[in-house]
Protein backbone atom coordinates (compact mmCIF):
# COMPACT_ATOMS: atom_id res chain seq x y z
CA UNK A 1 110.67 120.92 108.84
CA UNK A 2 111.19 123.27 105.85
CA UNK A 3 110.67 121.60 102.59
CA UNK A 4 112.55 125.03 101.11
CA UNK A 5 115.83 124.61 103.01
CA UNK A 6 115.30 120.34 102.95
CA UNK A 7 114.98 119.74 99.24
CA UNK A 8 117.97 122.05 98.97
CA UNK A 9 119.86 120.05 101.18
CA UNK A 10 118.68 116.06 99.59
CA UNK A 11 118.96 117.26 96.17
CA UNK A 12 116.75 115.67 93.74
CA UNK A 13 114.41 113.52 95.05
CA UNK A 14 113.28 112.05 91.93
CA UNK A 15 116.98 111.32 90.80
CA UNK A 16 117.67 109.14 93.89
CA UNK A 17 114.61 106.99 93.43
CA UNK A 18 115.57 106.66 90.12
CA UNK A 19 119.42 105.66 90.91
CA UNK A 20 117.83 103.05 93.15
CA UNK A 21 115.46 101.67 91.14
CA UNK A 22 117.74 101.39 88.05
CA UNK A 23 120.22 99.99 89.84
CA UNK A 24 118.64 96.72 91.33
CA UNK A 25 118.70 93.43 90.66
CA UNK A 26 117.32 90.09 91.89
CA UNK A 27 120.47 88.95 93.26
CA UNK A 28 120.79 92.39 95.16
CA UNK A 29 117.14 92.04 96.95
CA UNK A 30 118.50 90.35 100.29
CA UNK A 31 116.34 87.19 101.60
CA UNK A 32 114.11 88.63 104.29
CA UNK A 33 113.04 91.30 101.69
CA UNK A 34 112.14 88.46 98.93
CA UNK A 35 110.64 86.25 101.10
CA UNK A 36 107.95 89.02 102.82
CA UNK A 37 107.65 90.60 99.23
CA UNK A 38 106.05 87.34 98.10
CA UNK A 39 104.15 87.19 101.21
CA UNK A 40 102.38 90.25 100.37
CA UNK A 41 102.18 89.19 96.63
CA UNK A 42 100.49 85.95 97.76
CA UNK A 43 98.39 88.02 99.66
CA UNK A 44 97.74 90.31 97.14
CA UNK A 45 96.49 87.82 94.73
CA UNK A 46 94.15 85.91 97.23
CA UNK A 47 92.11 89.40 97.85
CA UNK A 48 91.75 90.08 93.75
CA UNK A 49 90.49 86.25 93.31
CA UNK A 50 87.52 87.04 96.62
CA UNK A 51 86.74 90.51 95.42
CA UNK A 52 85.13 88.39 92.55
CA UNK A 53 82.19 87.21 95.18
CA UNK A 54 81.13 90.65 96.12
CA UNK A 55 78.99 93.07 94.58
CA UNK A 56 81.31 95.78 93.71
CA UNK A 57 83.26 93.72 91.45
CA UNK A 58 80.96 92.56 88.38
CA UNK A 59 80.31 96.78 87.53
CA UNK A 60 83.26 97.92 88.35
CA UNK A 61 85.00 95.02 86.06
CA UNK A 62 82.29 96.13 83.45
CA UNK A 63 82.82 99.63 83.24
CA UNK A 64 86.61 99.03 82.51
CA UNK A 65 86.21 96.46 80.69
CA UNK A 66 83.92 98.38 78.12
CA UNK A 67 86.69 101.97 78.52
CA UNK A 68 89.60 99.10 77.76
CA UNK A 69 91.46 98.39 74.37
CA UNK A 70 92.20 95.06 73.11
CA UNK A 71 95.30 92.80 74.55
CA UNK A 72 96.13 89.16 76.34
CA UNK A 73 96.66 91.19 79.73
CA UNK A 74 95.36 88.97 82.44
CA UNK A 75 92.62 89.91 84.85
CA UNK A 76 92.91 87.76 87.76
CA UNK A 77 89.58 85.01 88.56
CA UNK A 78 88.42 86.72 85.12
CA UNK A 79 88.89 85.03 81.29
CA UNK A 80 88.82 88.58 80.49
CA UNK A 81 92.21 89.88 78.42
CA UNK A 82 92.95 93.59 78.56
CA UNK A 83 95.45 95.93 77.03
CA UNK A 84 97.92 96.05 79.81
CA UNK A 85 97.31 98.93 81.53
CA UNK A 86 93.49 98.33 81.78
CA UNK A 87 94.60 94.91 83.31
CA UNK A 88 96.37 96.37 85.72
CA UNK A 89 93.24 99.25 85.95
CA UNK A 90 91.28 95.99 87.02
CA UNK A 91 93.26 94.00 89.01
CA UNK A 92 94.01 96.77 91.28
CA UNK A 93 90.42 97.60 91.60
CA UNK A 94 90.10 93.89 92.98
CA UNK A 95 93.34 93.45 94.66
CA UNK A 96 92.29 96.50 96.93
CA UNK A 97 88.31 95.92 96.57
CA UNK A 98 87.82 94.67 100.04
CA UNK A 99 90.20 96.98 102.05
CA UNK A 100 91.62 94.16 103.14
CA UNK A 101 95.36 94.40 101.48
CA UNK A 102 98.94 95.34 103.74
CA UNK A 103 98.95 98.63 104.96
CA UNK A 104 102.94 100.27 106.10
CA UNK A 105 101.29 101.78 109.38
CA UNK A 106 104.24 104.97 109.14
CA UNK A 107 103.46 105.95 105.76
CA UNK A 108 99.41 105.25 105.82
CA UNK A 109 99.65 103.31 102.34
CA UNK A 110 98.76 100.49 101.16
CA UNK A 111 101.88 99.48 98.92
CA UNK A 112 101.38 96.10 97.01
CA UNK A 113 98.44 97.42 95.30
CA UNK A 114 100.00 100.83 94.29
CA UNK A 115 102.84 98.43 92.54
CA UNK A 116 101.52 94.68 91.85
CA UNK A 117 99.16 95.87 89.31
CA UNK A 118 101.74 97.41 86.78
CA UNK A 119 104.19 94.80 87.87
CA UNK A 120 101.91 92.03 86.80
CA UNK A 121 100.81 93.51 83.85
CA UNK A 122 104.17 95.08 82.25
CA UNK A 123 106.08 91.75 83.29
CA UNK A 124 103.43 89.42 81.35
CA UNK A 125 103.09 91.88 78.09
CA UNK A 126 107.09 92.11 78.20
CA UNK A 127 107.66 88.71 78.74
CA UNK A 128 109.80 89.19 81.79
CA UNK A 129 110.56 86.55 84.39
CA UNK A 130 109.81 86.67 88.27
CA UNK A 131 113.13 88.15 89.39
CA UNK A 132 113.02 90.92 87.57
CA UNK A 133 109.26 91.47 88.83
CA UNK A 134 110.06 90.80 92.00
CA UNK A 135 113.12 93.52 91.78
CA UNK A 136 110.35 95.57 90.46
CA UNK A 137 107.93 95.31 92.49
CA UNK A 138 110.70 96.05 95.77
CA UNK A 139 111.51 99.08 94.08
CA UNK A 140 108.18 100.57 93.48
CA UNK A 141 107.49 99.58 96.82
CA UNK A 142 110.53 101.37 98.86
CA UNK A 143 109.08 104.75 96.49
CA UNK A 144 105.59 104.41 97.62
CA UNK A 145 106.51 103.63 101.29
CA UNK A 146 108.87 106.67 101.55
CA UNK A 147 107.03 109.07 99.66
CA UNK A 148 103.86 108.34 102.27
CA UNK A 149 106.34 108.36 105.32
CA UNK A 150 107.71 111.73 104.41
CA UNK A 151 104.52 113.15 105.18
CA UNK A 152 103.70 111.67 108.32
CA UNK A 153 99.86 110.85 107.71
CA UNK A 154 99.32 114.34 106.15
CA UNK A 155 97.63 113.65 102.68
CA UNK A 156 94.84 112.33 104.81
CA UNK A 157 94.57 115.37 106.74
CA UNK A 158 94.50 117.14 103.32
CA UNK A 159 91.24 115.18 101.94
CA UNK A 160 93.82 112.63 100.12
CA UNK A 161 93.99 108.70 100.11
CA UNK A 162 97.81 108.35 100.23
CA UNK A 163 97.95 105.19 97.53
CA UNK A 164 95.10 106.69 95.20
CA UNK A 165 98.39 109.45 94.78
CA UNK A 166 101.47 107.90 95.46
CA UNK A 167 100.45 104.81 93.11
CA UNK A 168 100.98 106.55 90.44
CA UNK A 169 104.38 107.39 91.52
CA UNK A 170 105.55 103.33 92.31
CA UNK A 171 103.25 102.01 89.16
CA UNK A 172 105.57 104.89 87.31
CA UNK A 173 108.92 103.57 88.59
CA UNK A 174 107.92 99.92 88.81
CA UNK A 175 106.33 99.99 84.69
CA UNK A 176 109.82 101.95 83.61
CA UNK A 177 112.26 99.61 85.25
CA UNK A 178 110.37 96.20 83.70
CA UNK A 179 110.25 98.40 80.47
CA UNK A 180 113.90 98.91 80.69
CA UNK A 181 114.06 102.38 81.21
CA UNK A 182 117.58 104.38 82.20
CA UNK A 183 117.47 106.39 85.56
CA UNK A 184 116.69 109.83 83.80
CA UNK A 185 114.25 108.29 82.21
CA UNK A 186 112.52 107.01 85.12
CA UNK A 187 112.97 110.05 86.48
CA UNK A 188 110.93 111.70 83.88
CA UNK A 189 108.50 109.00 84.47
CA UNK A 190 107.97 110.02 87.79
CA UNK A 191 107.45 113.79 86.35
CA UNK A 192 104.39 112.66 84.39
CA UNK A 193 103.03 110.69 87.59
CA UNK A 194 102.47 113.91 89.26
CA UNK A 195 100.32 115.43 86.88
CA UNK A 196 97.86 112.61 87.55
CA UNK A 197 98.34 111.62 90.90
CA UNK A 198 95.14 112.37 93.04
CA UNK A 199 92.21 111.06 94.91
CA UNK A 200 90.13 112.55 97.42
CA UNK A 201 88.37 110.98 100.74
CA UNK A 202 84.75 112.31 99.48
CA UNK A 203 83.94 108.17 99.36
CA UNK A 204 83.86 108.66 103.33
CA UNK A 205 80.39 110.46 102.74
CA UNK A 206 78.60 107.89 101.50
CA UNK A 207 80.42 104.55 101.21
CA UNK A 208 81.21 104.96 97.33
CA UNK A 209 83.33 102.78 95.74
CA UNK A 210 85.51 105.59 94.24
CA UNK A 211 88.58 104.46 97.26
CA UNK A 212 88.66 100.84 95.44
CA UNK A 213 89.26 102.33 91.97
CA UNK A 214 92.37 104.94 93.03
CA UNK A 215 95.43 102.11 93.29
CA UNK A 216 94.04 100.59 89.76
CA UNK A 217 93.90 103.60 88.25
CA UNK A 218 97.42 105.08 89.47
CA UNK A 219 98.61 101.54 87.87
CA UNK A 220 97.31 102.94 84.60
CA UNK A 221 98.77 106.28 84.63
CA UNK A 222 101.97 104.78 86.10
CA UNK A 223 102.34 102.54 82.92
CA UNK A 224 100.71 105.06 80.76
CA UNK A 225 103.72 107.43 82.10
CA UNK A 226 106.59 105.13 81.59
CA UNK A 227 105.29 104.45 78.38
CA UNK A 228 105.58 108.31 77.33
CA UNK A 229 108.89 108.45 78.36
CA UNK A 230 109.88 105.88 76.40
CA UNK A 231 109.05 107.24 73.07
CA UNK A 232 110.46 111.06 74.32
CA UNK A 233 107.92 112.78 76.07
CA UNK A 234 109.88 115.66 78.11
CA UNK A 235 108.89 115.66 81.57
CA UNK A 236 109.12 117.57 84.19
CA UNK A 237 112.05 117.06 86.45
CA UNK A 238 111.41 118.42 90.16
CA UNK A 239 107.74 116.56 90.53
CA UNK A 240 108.46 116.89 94.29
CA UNK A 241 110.19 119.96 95.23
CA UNK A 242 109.61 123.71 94.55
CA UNK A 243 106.56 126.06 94.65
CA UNK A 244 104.26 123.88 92.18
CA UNK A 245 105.60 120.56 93.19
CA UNK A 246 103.91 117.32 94.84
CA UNK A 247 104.52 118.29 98.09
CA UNK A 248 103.55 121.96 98.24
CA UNK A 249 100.06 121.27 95.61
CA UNK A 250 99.11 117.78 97.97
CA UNK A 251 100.26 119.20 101.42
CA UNK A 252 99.25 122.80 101.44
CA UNK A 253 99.01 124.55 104.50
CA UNK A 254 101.49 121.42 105.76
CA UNK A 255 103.84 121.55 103.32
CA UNK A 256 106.41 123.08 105.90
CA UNK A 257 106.39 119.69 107.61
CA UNK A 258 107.15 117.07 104.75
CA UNK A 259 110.74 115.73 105.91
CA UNK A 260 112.11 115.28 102.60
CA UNK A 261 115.21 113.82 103.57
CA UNK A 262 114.19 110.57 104.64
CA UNK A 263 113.03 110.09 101.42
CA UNK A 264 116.42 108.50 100.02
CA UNK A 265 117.94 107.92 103.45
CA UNK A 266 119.66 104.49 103.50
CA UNK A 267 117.98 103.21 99.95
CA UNK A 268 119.37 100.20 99.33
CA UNK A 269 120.30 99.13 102.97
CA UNK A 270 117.04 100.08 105.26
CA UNK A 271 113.70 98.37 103.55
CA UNK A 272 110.67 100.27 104.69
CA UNK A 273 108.93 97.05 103.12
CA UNK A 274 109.76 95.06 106.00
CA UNK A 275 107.63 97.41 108.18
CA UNK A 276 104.33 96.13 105.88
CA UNK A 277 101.67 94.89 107.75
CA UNK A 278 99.26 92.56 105.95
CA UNK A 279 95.80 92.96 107.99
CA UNK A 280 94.40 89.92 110.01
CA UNK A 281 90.88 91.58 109.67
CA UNK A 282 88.89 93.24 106.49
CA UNK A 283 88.53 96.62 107.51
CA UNK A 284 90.35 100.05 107.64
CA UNK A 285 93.50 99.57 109.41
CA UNK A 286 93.12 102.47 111.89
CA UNK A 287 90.46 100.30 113.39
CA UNK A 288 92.52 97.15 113.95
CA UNK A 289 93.75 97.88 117.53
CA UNK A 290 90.24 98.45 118.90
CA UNK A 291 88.98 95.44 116.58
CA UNK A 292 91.74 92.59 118.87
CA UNK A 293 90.63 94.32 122.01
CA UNK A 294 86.69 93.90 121.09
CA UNK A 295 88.00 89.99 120.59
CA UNK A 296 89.70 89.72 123.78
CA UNK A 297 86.64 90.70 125.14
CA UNK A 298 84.34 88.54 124.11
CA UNK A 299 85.35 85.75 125.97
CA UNK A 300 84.35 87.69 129.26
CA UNK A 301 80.97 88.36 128.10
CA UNK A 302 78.88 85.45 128.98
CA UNK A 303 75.55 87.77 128.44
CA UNK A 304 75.77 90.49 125.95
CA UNK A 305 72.54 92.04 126.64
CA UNK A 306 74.13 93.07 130.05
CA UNK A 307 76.68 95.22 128.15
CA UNK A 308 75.07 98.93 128.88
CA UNK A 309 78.36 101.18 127.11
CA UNK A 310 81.14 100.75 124.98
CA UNK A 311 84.37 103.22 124.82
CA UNK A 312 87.11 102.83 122.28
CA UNK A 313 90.04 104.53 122.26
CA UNK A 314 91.66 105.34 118.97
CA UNK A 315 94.67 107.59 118.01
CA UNK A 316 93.43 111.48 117.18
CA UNK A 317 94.21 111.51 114.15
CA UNK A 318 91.89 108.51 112.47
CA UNK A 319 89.09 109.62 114.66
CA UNK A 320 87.38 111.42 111.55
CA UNK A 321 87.94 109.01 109.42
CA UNK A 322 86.71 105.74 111.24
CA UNK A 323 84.19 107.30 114.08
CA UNK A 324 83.22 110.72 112.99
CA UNK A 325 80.02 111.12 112.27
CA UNK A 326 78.95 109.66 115.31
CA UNK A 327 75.28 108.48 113.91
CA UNK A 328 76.27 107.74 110.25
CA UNK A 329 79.47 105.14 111.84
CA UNK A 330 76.66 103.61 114.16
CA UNK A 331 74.06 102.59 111.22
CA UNK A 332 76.62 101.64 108.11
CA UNK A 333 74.12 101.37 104.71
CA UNK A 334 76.89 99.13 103.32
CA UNK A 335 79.62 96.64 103.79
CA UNK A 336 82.37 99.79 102.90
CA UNK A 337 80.67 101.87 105.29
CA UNK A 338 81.18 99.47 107.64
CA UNK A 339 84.69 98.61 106.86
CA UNK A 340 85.28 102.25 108.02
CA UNK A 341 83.43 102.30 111.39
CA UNK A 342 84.60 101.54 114.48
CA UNK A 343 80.99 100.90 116.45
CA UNK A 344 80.04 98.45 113.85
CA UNK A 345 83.28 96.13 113.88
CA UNK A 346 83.78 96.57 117.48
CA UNK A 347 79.88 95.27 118.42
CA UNK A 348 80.21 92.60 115.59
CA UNK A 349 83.60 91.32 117.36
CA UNK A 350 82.09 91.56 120.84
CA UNK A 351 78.93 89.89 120.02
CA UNK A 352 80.69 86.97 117.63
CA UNK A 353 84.05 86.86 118.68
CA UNK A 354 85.35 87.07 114.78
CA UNK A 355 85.51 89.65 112.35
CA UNK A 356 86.03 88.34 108.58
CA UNK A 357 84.25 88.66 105.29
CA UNK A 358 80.83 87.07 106.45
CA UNK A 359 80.44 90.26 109.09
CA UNK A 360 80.52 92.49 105.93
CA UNK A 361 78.01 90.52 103.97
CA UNK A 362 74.05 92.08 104.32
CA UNK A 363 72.92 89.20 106.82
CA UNK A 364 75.40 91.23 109.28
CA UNK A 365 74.68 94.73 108.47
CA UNK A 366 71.27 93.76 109.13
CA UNK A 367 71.74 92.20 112.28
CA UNK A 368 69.87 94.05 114.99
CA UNK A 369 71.94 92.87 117.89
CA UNK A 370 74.92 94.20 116.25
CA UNK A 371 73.74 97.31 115.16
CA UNK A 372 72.09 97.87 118.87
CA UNK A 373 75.46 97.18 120.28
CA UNK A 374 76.95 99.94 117.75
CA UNK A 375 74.21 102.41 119.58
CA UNK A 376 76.51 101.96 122.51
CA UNK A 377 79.95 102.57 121.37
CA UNK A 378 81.37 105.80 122.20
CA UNK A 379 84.62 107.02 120.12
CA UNK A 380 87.60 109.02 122.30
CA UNK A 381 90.95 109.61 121.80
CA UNK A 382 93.69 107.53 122.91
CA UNK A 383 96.12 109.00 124.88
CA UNK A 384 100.01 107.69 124.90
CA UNK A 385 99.16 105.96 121.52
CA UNK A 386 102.26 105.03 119.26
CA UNK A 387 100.03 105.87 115.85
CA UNK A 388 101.31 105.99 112.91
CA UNK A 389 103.79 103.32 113.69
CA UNK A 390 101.50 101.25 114.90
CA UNK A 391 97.59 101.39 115.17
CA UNK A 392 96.68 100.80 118.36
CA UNK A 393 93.43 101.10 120.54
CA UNK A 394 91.76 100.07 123.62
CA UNK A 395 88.14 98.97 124.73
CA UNK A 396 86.34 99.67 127.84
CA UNK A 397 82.97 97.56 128.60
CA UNK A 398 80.53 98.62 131.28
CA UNK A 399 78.27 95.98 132.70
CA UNK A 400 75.10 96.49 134.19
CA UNK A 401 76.49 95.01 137.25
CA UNK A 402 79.16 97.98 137.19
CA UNK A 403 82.21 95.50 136.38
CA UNK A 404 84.15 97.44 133.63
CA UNK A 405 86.30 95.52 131.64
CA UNK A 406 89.04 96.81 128.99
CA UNK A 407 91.56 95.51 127.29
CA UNK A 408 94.38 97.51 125.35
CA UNK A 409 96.72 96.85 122.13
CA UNK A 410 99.15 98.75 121.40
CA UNK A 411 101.16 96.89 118.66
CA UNK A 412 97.82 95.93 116.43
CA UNK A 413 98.49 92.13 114.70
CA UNK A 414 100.14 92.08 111.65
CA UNK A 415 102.88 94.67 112.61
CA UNK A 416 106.30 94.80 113.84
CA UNK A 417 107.16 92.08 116.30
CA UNK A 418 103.52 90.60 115.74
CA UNK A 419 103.65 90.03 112.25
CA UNK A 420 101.57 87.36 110.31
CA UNK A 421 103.24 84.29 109.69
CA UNK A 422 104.02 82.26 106.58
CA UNK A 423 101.52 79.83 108.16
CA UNK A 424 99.19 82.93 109.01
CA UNK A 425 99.33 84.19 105.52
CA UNK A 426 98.42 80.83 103.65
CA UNK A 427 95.64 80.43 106.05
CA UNK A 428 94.25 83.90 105.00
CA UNK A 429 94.89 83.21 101.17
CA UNK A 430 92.83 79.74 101.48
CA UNK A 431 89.98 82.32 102.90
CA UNK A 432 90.29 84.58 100.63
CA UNK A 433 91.14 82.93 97.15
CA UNK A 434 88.89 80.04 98.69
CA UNK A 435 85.95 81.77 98.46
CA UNK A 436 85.58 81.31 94.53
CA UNK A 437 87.95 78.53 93.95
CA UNK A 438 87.85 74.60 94.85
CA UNK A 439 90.64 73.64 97.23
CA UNK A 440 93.00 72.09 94.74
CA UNK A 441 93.09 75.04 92.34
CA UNK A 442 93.48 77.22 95.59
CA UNK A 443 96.44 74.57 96.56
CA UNK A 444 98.12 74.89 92.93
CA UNK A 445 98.21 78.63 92.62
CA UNK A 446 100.04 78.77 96.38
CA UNK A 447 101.97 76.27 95.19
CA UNK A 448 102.85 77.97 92.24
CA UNK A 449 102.98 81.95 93.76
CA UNK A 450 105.35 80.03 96.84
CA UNK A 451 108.29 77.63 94.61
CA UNK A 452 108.99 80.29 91.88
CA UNK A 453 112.23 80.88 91.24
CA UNK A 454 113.51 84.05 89.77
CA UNK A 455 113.90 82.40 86.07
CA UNK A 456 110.09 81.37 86.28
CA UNK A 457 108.26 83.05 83.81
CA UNK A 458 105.66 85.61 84.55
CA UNK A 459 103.41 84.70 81.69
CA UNK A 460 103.19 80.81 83.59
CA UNK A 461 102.50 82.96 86.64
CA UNK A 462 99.71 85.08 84.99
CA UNK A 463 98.16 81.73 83.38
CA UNK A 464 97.02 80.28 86.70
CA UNK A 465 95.55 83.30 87.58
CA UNK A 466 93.22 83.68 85.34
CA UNK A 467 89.33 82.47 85.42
């Protein structure tokens, strides 16, 4: 599709996530919408409190910490208080620490964390109550979701991560609209976001923790943006369209295919947030499918040294990303390294039937049965694969008797039809949160995150969350 002759035919693209934005309220969010938007706050929240218990999280909480200026901004597991922004710099640094936060499979992004951040923080400094967050939160959300889905997977083909730049776009609209900002104002907002919105893949390289800083950090220029506007910064006000826009900078030689009008189509009445997986397992979502097939497997293997090959099958288009190179995805140096390849997580879920936060810590990277199973994987592409609506994947096992097995999924868990469940979710918030906390501070916060009511204030909220 033409992005010349589209953006000439939607209009503004800005202006009609600004109209949206402005324009809702509490009462207007309809019920499924609430209730899965505090499913994925819930879950949000659990990851922030576990990221505490890994090793990323002390320097990374140090270096902003020591950048930061002075304020009661709550840093969630921490008795650290931040200026707002740097709060929100933190919290989604730990919210999306362990790559284990919702992912909307179309778009490639992971939303809560490119809008919680700035929600939570601009709600407590402002006083605001849950509603509005909540209303807030939906809105940056539906931005971040469409903006991602326009593109059909192509910042990553571009050497982007999707929420390191559209964050700053929903942390933009969702700091503006608890700030009280008018549409043309958030609108202008969403013109400063774009001359700060990046975030390259070069982490792939080496495992670097640069991927866990991008949502924090488009939570600070989001706020940092609003903020702007409010005391009368002009702005630009195409940040999409147009020869030096978003679109045409980001997508580059794709630009031609960005389908801009699905951007604002049926705002208000179709929720792309509905379409939000939140992950069952801890590592990059492209890997999911083949992860459920490995653990359908395992059951079948009663000997796994008689396992002589291993093919997954994995849409084209994350091949790069979570198999390629072949011999740096089959010895990971580090638990993010290993979040990102598929040999590792598929021979951990073979050999021990599970995949959660212990097969990340250095006991498993070390273990030499799993990484001589990774030796065996080989990475192809899937063929008939429904990618990037879902992220599917299948796994074939040779025997040495001959016997292949294989199993296939092509709706991964956690999306559409298989979606977690409320019961699903609490479970994985007692894992996560209950890593660091006792049981009955775990049981409070759920409590807490699960009866408020739209009066409740955010600053009660923020309380329980801290250290």
């Amino acid at each position: 599709m033409n992005t010349s002759n589209t953006s000439s035919q939607v209009g503004n693209i800005a202006s009609a996530l600004a109209d949206f934005a402005a324009g809702l309220t509490a009462s207007e969010v309809p019920e499924p919408v609430w209730t899965k938007s505090v499913h994925h706050i819930v879950d949000g929240i659990g990851l922030a409190f576990a990221s505490h218990q890994f090793p990323f999280a002390a320097p990374g909480l140090a270096g902003i910490a020591a950048a930061a200026g002075v304020g009661e901004g709550t840093v969630i597991g921490s008795n650290r208080r931040l200026a707002p922004r740097d709060a929100a710099m933190a919290n989604g640094f730990l919210m999306h620490g362990l790559d284990f936060d919702d992912t909307h499979p179309a778009s490639i992004v992971h939303p809560t964390v490119a809008c919680l951040p700035a929600a939570l923080a601009v709600g407590e400094a402002t006083g605001t109550n849950w509603g509005e967050l909540v209303a807030a939160y939906v809105a940056g959300m539906e931005t971040c979701i469409r903006l991602g889905q326009s593109v059909n997977g192509g910042f990553h083909h571009a050497g982007f991560h999707a929420t390191g730049l559209l964050s700053h776009f929903s942390a933009a609209v969702v700091a503006g609209k608890l700030l009280g900002l008018r549409a043309e104002q958030l609108v202008d907002a969403q013109g400063i976001a774009a001359s700060t919105a990046s975030g390259v893949q070069v982490f792939l390289e080496n495992g670097a923790w640069t991927k866990r800083m991008h949502p924090g950090w488009g939570a600070l220029a989001g706020i940092t943006a609003a903020h702007m506007v409010q005391h009368g910064f002009a702005a630009p006000q195409r940040p999409y369209e147009g020869r030096f826009g978003f679109f045409e900078t980001h997508m580059q030689a794709h630009a031609n295919e960005v389908d801009m009008a699905s951007i604002a189509e049926g705002l208000g009445s179709r929720w792309t947030i509905l379409d939000t997986a939140i992950k069952p397992y801890p590592v990059c979502h492209f890997i999911h499918g083949c992860a459920e097939a490995a653990l359908q497997l395992h059951a079948l293997i009663r000997d796994p040294s008689q396992v002589q090959a291993i093919r997954c099958e994995l849409p084209a288009a994350t091949i790069p990303i979570v198999a390629e190179p072949a011999a740096a995805k089959k010895l990971p140096r580090s638990d993010y390294e290993a979040k990102f390849s598929t040999p590792f997580v598929v021979a951990a879920c073979l050999l021990r039937g599970r995949f959660g936060l212990a097969e990340l810590n250095d006991e498993s990277l070390r273990d030499p049965s799993i990484l001589a199973m990774a030796q065996r994987v080989e990475c192809v592409e899937e063929q008939g694969s429904q990618f990037p609506k879902y992220f599917s994947g299948a796994v074939t096992v040779r025997l040495a008797s001959g016997e292949v097995l294989t199993r296939r999924v092509p709706v991964n868990l956690g999306s559409g039809e298989r979606a977690l469940s409320r019961e699903d979710i609490v479970a994985k918030f007692r894992g996560t949160a209950g890593i660091g906390l006792e049981d009955a501070r775990v049981a409070r916060v759920l409590d807490l995150l699960l009866s408020a009511t739209p009066s409740t204030p955010v600053r009660t909220i923020a309380a329980a969350l801290r250290g």
